[in-house]
N, C-alpha and C. Protein backbone atom coordinates (compact mmCIF):
# COMPACT_ATOMS: atom_id res chain seq x y z
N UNK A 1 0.85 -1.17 0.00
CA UNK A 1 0.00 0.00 0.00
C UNK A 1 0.89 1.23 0.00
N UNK A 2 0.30 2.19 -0.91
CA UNK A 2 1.40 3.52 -0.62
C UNK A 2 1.34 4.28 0.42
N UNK A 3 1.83 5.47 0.84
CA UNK A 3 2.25 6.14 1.54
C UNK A 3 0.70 6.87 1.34
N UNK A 4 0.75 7.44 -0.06
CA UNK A 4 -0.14 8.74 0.09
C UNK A 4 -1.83 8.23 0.28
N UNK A 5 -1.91 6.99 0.21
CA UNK A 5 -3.42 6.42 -0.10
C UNK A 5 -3.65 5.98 1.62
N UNK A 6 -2.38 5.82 3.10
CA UNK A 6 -2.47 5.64 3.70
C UNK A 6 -3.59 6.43 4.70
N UNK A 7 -3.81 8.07 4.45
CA UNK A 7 -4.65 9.40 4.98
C UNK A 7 -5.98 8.74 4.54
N UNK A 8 -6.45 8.13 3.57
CA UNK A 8 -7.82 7.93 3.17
C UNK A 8 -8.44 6.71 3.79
N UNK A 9 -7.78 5.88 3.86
CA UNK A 9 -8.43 4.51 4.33
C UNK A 9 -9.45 4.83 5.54
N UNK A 10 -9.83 3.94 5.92
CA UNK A 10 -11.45 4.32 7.04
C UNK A 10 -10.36 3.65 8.31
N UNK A 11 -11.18 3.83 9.66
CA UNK A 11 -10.64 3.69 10.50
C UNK A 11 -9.78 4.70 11.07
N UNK A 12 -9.78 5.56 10.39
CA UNK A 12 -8.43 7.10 10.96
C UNK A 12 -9.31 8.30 10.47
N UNK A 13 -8.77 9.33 11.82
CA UNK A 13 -10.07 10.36 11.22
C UNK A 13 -8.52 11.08 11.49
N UNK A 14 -8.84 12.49 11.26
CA UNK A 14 -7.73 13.40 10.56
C UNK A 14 -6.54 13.65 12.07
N UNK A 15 -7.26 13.34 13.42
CA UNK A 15 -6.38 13.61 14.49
C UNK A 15 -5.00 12.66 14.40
N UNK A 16 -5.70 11.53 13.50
CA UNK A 16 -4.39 10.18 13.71
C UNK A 16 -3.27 10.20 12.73
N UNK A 17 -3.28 11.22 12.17
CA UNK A 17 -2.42 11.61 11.14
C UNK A 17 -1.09 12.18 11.89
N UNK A 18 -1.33 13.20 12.99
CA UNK A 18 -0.51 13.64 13.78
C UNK A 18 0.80 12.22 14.79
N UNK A 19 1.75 12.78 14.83
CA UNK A 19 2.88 10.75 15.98
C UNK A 19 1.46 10.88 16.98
N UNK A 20 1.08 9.73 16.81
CA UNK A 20 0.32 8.81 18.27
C UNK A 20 1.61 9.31 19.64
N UNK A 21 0.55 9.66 20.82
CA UNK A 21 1.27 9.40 22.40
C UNK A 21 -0.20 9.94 23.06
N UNK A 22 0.24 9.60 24.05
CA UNK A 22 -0.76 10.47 25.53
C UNK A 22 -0.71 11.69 25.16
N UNK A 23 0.40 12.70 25.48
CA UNK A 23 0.46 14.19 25.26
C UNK A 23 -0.10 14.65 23.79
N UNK A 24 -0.44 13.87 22.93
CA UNK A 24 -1.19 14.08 21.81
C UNK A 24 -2.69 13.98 22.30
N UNK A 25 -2.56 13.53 22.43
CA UNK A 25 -4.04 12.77 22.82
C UNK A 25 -4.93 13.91 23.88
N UNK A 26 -4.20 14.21 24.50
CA UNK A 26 -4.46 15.64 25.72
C UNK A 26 -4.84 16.56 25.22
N UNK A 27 -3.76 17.18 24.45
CA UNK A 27 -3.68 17.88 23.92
C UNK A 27 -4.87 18.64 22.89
N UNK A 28 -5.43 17.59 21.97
CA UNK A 28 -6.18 17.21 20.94
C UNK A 28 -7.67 17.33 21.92
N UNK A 29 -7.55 16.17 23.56
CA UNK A 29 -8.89 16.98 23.92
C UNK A 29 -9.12 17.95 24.62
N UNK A 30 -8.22 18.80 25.17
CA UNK A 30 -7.86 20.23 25.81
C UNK A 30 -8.25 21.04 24.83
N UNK A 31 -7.85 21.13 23.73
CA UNK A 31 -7.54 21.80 22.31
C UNK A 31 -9.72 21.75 22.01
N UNK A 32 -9.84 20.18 21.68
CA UNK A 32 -10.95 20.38 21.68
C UNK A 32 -12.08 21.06 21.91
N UNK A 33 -12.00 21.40 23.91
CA UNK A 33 -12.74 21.64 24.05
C UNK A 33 -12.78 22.86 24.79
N UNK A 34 -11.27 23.68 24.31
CA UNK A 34 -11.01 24.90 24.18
C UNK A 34 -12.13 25.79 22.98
N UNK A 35 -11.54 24.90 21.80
CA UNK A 35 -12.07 25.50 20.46
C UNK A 35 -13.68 25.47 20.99
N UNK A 36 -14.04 24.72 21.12
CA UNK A 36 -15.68 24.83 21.62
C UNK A 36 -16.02 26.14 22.41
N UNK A 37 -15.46 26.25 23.84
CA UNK A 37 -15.88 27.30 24.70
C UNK A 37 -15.19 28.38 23.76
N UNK A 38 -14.52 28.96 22.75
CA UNK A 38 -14.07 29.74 22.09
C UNK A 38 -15.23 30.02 21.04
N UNK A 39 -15.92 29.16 20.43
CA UNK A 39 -16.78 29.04 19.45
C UNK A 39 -18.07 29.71 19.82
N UNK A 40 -18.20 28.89 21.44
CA UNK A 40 -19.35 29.47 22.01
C UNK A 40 -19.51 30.68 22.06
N UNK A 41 -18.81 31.69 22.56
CA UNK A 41 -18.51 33.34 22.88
C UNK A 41 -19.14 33.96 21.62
N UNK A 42 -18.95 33.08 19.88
CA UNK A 42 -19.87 33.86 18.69
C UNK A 42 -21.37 33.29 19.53
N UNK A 43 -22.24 34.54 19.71
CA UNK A 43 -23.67 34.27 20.01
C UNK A 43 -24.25 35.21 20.00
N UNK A 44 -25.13 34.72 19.14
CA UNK A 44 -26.24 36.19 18.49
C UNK A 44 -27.85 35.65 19.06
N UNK A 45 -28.47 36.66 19.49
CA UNK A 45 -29.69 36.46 20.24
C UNK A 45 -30.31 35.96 18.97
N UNK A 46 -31.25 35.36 19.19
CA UNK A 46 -32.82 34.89 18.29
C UNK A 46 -33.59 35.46 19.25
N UNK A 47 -34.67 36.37 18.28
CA UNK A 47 -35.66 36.90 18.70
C UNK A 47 -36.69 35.88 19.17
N UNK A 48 -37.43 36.22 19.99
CA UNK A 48 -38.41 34.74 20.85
C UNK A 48 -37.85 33.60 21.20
N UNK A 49 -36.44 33.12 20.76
CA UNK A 49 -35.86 32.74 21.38
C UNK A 49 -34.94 32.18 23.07
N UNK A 50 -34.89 31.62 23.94
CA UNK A 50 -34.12 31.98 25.01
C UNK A 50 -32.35 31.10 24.58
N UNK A 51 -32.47 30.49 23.27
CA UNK A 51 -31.17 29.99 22.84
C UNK A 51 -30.68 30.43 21.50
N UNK A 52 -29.73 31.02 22.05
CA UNK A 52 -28.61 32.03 21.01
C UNK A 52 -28.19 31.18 19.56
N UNK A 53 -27.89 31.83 18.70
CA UNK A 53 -27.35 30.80 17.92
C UNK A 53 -25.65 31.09 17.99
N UNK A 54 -24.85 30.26 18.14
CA UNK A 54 -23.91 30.02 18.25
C UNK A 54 -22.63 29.14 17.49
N UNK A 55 -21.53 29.25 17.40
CA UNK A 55 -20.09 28.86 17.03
C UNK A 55 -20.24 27.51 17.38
N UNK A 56 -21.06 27.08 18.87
CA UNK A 56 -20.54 26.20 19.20
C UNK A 56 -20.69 25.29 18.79
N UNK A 57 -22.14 24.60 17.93
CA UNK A 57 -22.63 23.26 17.54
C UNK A 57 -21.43 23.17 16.40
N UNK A 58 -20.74 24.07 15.49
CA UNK A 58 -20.32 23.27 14.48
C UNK A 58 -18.81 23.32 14.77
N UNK A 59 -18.44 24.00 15.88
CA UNK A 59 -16.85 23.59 16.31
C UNK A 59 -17.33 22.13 17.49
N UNK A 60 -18.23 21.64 17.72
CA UNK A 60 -18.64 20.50 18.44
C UNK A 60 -18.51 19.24 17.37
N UNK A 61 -19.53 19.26 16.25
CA UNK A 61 -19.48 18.37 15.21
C UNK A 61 -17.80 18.31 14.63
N UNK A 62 -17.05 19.30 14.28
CA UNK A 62 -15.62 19.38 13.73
C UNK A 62 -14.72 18.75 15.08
N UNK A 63 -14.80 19.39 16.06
CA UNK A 63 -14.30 18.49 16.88
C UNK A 63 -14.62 16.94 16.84
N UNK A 64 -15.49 16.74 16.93
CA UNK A 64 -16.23 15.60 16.72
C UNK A 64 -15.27 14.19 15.57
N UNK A 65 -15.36 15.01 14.40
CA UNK A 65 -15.00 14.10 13.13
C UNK A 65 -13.60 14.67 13.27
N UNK A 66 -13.09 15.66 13.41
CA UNK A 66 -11.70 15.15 13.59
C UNK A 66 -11.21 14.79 14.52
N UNK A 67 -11.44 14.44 15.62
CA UNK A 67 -11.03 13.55 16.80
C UNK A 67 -11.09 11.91 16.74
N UNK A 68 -12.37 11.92 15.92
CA UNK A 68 -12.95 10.57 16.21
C UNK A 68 -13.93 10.44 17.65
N UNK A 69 -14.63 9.51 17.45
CA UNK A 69 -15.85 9.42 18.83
C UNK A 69 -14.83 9.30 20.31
N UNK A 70 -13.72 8.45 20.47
CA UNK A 70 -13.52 8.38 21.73
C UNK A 70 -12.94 9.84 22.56
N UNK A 71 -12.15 10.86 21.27
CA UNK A 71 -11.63 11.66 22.06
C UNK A 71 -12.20 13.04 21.41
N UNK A 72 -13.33 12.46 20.75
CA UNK A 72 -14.35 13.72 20.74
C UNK A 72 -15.76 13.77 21.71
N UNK A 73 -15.70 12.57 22.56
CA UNK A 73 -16.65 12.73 23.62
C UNK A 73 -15.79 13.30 24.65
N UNK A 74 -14.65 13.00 24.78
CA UNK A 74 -13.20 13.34 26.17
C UNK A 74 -13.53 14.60 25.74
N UNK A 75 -13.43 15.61 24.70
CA UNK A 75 -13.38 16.74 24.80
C UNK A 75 -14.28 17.57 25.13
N UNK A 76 -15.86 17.09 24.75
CA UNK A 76 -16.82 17.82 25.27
C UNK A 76 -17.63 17.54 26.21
N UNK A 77 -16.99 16.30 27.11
CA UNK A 77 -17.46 15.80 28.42
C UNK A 77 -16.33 16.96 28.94
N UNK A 78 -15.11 16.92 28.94
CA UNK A 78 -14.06 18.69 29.38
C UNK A 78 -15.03 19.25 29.30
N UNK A 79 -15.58 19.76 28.04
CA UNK A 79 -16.29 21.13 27.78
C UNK A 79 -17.26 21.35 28.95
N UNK A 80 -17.65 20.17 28.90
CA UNK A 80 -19.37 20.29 29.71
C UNK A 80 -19.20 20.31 31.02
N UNK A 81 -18.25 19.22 31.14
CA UNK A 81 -18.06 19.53 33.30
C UNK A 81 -17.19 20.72 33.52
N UNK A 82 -16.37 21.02 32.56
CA UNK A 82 -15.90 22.34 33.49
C UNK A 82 -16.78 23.47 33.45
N UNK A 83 -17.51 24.20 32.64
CA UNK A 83 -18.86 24.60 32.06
C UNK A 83 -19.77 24.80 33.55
N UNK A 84 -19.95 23.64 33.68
CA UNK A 84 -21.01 23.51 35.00
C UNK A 84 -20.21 23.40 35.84
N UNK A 85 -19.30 23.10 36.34
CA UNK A 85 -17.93 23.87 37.22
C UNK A 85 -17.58 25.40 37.23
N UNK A 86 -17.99 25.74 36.39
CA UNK A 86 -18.30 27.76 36.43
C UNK A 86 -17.02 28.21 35.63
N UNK A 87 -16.54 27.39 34.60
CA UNK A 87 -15.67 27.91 33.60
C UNK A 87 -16.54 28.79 33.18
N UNK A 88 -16.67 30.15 32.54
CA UNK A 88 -17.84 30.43 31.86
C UNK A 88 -17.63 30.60 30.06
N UNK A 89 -17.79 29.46 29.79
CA UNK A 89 -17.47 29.70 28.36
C UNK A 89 -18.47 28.65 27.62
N UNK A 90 -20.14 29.09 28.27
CA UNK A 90 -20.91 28.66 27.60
C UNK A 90 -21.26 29.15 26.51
N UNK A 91 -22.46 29.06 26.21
CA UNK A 91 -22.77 30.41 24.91
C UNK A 91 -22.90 32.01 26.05
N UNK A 92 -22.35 32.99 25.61
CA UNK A 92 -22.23 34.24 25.98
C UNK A 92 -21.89 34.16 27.12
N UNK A 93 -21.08 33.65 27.92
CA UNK A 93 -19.92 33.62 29.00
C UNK A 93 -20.45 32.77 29.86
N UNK A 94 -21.84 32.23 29.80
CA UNK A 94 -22.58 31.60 30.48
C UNK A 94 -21.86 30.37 31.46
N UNK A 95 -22.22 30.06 32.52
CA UNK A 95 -21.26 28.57 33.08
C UNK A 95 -22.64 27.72 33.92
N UNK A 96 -22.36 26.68 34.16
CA UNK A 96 -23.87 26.38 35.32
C UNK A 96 -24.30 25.09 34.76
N UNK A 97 -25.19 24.13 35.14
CA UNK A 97 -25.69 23.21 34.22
C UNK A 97 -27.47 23.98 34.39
N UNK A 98 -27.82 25.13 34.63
CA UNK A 98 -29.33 25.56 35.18
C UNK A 98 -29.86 25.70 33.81
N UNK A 99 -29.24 26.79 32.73
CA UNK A 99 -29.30 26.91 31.38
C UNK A 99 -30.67 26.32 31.13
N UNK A 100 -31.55 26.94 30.64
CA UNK A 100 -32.44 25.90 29.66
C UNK A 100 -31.73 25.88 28.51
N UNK A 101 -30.79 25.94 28.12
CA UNK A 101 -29.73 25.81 26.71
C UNK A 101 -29.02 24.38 27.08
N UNK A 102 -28.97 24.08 28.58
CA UNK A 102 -27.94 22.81 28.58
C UNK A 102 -28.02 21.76 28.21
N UNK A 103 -29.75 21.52 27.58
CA UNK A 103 -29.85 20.35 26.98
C UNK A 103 -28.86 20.60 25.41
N UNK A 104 -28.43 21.34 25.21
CA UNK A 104 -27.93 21.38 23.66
C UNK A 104 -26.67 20.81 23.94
N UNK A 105 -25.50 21.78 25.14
CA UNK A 105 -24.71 20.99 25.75
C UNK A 105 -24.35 19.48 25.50
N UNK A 106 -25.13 19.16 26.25
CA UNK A 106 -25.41 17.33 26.64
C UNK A 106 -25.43 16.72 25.03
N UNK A 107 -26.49 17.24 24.18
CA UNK A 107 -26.59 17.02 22.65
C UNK A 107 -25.34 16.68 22.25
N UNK A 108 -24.71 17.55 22.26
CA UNK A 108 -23.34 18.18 21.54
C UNK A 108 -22.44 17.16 21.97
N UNK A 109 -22.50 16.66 23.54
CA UNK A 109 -21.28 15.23 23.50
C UNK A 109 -21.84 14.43 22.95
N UNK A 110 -23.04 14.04 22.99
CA UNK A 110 -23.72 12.69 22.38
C UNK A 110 -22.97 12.99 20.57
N UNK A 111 -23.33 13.95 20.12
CA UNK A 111 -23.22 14.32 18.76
C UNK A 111 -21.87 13.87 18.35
N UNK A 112 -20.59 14.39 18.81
CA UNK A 112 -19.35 14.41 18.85
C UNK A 112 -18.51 13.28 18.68
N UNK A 113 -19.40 12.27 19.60
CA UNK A 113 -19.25 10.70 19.89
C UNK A 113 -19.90 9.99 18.45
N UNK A 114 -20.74 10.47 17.57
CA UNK A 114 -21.98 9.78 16.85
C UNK A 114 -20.88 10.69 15.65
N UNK A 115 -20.90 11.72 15.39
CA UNK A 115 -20.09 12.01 14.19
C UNK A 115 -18.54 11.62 14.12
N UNK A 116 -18.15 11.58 15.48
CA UNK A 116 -16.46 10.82 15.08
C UNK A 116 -16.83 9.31 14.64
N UNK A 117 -17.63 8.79 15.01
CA UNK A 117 -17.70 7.10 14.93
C UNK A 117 -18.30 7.36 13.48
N UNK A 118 -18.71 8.10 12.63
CA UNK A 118 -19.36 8.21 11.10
C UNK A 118 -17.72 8.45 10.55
N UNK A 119 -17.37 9.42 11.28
CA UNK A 119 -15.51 9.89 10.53
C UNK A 119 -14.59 9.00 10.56
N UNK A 120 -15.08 7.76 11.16
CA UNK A 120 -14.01 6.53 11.47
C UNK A 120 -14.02 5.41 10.14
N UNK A 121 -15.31 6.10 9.77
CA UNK A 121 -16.25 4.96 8.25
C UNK A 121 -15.89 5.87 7.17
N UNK A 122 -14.69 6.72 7.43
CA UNK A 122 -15.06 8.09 6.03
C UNK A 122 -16.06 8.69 5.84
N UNK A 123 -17.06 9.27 6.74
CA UNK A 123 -17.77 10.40 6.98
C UNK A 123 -17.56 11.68 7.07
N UNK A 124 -16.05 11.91 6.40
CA UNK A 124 -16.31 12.97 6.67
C UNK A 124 -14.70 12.98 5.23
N UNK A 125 -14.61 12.20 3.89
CA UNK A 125 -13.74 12.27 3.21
C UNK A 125 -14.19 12.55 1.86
N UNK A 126 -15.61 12.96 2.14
CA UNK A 126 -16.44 13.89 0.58
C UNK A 126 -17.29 14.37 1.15
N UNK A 127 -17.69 15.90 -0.20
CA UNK A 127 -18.77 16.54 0.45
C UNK A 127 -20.00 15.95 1.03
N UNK A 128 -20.85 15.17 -0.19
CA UNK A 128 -22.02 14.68 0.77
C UNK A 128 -21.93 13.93 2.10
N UNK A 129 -21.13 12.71 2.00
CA UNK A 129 -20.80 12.10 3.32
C UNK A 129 -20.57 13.27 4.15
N UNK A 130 -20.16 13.97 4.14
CA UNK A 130 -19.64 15.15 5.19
C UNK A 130 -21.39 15.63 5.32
N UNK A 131 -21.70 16.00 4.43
CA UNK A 131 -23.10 16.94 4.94
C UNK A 131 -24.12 15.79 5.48
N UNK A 132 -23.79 14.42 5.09
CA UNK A 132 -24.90 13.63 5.96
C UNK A 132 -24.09 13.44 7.72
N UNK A 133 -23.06 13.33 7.61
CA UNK A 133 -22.85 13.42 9.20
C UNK A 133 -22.61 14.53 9.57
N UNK A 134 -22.56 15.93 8.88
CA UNK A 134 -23.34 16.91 9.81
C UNK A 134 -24.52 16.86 10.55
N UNK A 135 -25.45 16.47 9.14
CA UNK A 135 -26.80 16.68 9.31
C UNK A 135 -27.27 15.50 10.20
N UNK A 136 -26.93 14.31 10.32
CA UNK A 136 -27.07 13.47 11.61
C UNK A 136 -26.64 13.94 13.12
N UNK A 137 -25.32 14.50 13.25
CA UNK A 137 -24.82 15.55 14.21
C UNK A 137 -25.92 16.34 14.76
N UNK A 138 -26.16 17.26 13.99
CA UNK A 138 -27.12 18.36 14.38
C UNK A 138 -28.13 17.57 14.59
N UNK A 139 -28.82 16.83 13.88
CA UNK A 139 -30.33 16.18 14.49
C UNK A 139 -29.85 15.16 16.20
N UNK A 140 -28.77 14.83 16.58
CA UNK A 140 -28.85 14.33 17.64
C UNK A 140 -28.84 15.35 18.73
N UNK A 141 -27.69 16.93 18.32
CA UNK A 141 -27.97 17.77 19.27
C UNK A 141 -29.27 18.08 19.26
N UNK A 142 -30.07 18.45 18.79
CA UNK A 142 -31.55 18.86 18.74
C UNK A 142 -32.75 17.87 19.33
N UNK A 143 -32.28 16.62 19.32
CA UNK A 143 -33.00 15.29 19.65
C UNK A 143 -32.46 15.19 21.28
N UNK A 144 -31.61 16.04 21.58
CA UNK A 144 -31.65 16.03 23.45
C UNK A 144 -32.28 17.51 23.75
N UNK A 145 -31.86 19.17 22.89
CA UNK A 145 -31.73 20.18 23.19
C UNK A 145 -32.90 20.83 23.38
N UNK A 146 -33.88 20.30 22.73
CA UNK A 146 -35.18 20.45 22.31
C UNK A 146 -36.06 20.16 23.44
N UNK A 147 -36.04 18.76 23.65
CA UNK A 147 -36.47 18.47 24.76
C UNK A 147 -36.34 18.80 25.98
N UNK A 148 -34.91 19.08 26.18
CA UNK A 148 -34.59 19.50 27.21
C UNK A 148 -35.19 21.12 28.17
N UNK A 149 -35.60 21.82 25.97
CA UNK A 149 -35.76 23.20 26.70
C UNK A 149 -36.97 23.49 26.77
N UNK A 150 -37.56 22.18 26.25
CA UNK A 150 -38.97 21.83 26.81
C UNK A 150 -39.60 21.54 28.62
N UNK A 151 -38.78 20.86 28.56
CA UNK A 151 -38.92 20.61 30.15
C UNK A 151 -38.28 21.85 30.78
N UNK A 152 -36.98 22.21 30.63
CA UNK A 152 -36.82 23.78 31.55
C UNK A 152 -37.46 25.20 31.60
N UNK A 153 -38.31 24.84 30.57
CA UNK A 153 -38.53 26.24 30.31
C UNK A 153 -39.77 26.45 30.29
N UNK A 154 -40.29 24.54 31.17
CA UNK A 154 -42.09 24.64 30.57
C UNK A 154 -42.75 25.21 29.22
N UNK A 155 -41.97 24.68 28.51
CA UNK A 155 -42.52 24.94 27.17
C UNK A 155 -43.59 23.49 26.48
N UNK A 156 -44.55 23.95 25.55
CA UNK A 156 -45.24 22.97 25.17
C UNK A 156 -44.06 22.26 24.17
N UNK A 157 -44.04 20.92 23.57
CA UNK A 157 -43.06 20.13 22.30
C UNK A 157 -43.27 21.57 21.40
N UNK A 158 -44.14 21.70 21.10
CA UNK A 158 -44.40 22.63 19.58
C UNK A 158 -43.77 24.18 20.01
N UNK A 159 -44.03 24.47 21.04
CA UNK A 159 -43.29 25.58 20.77
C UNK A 159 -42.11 25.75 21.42
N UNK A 160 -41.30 24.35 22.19
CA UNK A 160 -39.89 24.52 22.24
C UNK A 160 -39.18 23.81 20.74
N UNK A 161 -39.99 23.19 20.09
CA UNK A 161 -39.60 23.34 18.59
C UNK A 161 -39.65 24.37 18.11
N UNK A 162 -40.58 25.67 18.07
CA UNK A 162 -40.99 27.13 16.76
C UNK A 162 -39.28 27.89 17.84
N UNK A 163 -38.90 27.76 19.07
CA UNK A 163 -37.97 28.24 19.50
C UNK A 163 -36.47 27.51 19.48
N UNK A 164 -36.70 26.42 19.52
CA UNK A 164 -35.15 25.74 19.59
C UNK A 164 -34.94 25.00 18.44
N UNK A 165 -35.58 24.89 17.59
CA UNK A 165 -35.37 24.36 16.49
C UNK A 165 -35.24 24.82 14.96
N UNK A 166 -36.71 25.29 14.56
CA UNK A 166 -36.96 25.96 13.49
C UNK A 166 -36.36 27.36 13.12
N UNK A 167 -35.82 27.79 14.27
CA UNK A 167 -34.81 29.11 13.68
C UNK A 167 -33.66 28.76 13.45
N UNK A 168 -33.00 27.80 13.41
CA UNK A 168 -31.77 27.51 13.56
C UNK A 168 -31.06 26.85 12.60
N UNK A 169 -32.84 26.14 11.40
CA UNK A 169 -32.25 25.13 10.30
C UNK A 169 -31.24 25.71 9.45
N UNK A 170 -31.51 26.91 9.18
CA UNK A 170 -30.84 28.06 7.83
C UNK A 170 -29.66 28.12 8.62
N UNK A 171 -29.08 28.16 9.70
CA UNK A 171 -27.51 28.40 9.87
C UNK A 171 -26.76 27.19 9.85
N UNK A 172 -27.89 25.68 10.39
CA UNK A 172 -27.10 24.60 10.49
C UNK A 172 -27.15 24.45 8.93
N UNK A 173 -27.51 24.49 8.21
CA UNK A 173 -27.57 24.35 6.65
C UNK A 173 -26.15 24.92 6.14
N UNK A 174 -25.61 26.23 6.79
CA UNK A 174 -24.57 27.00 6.49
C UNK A 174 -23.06 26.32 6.34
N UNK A 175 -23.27 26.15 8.16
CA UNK A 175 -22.52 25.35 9.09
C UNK A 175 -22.27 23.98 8.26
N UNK A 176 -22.94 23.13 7.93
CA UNK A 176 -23.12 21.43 6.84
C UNK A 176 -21.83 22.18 5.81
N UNK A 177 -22.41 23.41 4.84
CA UNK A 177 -21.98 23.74 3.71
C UNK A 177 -20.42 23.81 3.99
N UNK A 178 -20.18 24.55 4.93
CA UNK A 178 -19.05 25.14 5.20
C UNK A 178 -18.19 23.55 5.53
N UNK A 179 -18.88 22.83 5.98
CA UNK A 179 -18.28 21.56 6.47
C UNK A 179 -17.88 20.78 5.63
N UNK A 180 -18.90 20.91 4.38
CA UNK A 180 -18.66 20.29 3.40
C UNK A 180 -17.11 20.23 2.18
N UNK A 181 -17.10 21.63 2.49
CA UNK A 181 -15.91 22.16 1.59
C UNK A 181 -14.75 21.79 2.68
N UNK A 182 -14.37 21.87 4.09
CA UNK A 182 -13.52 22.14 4.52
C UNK A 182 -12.46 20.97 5.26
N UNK A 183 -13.74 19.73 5.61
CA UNK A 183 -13.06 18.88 6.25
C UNK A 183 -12.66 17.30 4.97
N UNK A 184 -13.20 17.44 3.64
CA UNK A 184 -12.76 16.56 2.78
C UNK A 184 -11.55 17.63 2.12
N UNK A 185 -11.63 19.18 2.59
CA UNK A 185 -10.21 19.64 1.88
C UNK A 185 -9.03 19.01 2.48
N UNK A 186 -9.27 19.26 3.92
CA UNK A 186 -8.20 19.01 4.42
C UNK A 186 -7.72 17.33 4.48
N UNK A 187 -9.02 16.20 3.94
CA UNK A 187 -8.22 15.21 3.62
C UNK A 187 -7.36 14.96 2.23
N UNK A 188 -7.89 16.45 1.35
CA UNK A 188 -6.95 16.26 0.15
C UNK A 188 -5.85 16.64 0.68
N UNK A 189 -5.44 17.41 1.33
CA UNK A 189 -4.19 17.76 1.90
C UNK A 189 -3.66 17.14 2.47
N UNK A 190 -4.24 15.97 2.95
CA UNK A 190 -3.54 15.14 4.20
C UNK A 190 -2.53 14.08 3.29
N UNK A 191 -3.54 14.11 2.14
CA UNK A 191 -2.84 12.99 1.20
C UNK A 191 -1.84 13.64 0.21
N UNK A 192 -1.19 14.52 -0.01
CA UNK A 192 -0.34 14.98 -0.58
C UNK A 192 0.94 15.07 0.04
């Protein structure tokens, strides 16, 4: 087998490209779930809304597929307990697990874990494959976040959907696009 066809094969998502050790490995979920609470801080109100739209779901999913599931859940299980440990680098400096936003949180490791294990199958080494494990990504954060801000916020299903959901399709649509172009670039690059 050659050298350059070695970056494509399944089973390796783009973190394993870097020498294997522990201090990699740390690093990668420190790094992780840095970039996340960094991501979070972009947050723009939605009107009727009580959840911002934010950086964070698609530096969660990217973390996600380039980590792979085991040390893209390590990073946003970091994210999340230090978070509710009073780091404040929720969406808009936020820290706490009280949030009616924290069900998205919680989403977001489940997600991370579910899109690295798609990036382990080459989910993420062409555009469409890439936009279907976005778009699986995002439907698992939403399949905890939703609910969640249903129950915190005493909201009826339907209208913690018209609030936590339905405003949000047009950016995760963005977020997919952007994903699409960026994480099969960087496996053309990996292979050169």
């Amino acid at each position: 087998m050659s050298t350059a066809a070695t970056p494509a094969r399944t089973g390796v998502v783009l973190a394993d490209l870097l020498p294997a050790s522990r201090v990699r490995d740390i690093a990668l979920v420190v790094g992780g779930a840095a970039l996340t609470g960094v991501a979070a801080q972009i947050a723009v109100p939605v009107p009727g809304s009580p959840v911002p739209v934010t950086g964070q779901t698609f530096a969660a999913l990217l973390v996600g597929t380039s980590l792979g599931a085991g040390r893209g859940f390590l990073a946003l299980a970091l994210y999340a307990l230090a978070g509710v440990a009073g780091v404040p680098w929720f969406a808009g400096g936020a820290s706490g697990a009280t949030a009616v936003s924290f069900g998205y949180v919680l989403g977001m490791l489940l997600a991370a874990t579910v899109v690295g294990a798609l990036a382990r199958r080459g989910g993420d080494r062409n555009a469409w494959r890439t936009a279907g494990t976005m778009v699986l990504g995002s439907a698992v954060i939403y399949a905890v976040g939703v609910p969640y801000l249903a129950l915190a916020a005493g909201m009826s299903a339907s209208a913690a959907i018209a609030a936590g959901l339905t405003p949000f399709l047009i950016g995760d649509a963005l977020k997919a696009a952007l994903a699409m172009g960026l994480l099969p670039t960087a496996w053309k690059l990996a292979r050169k």
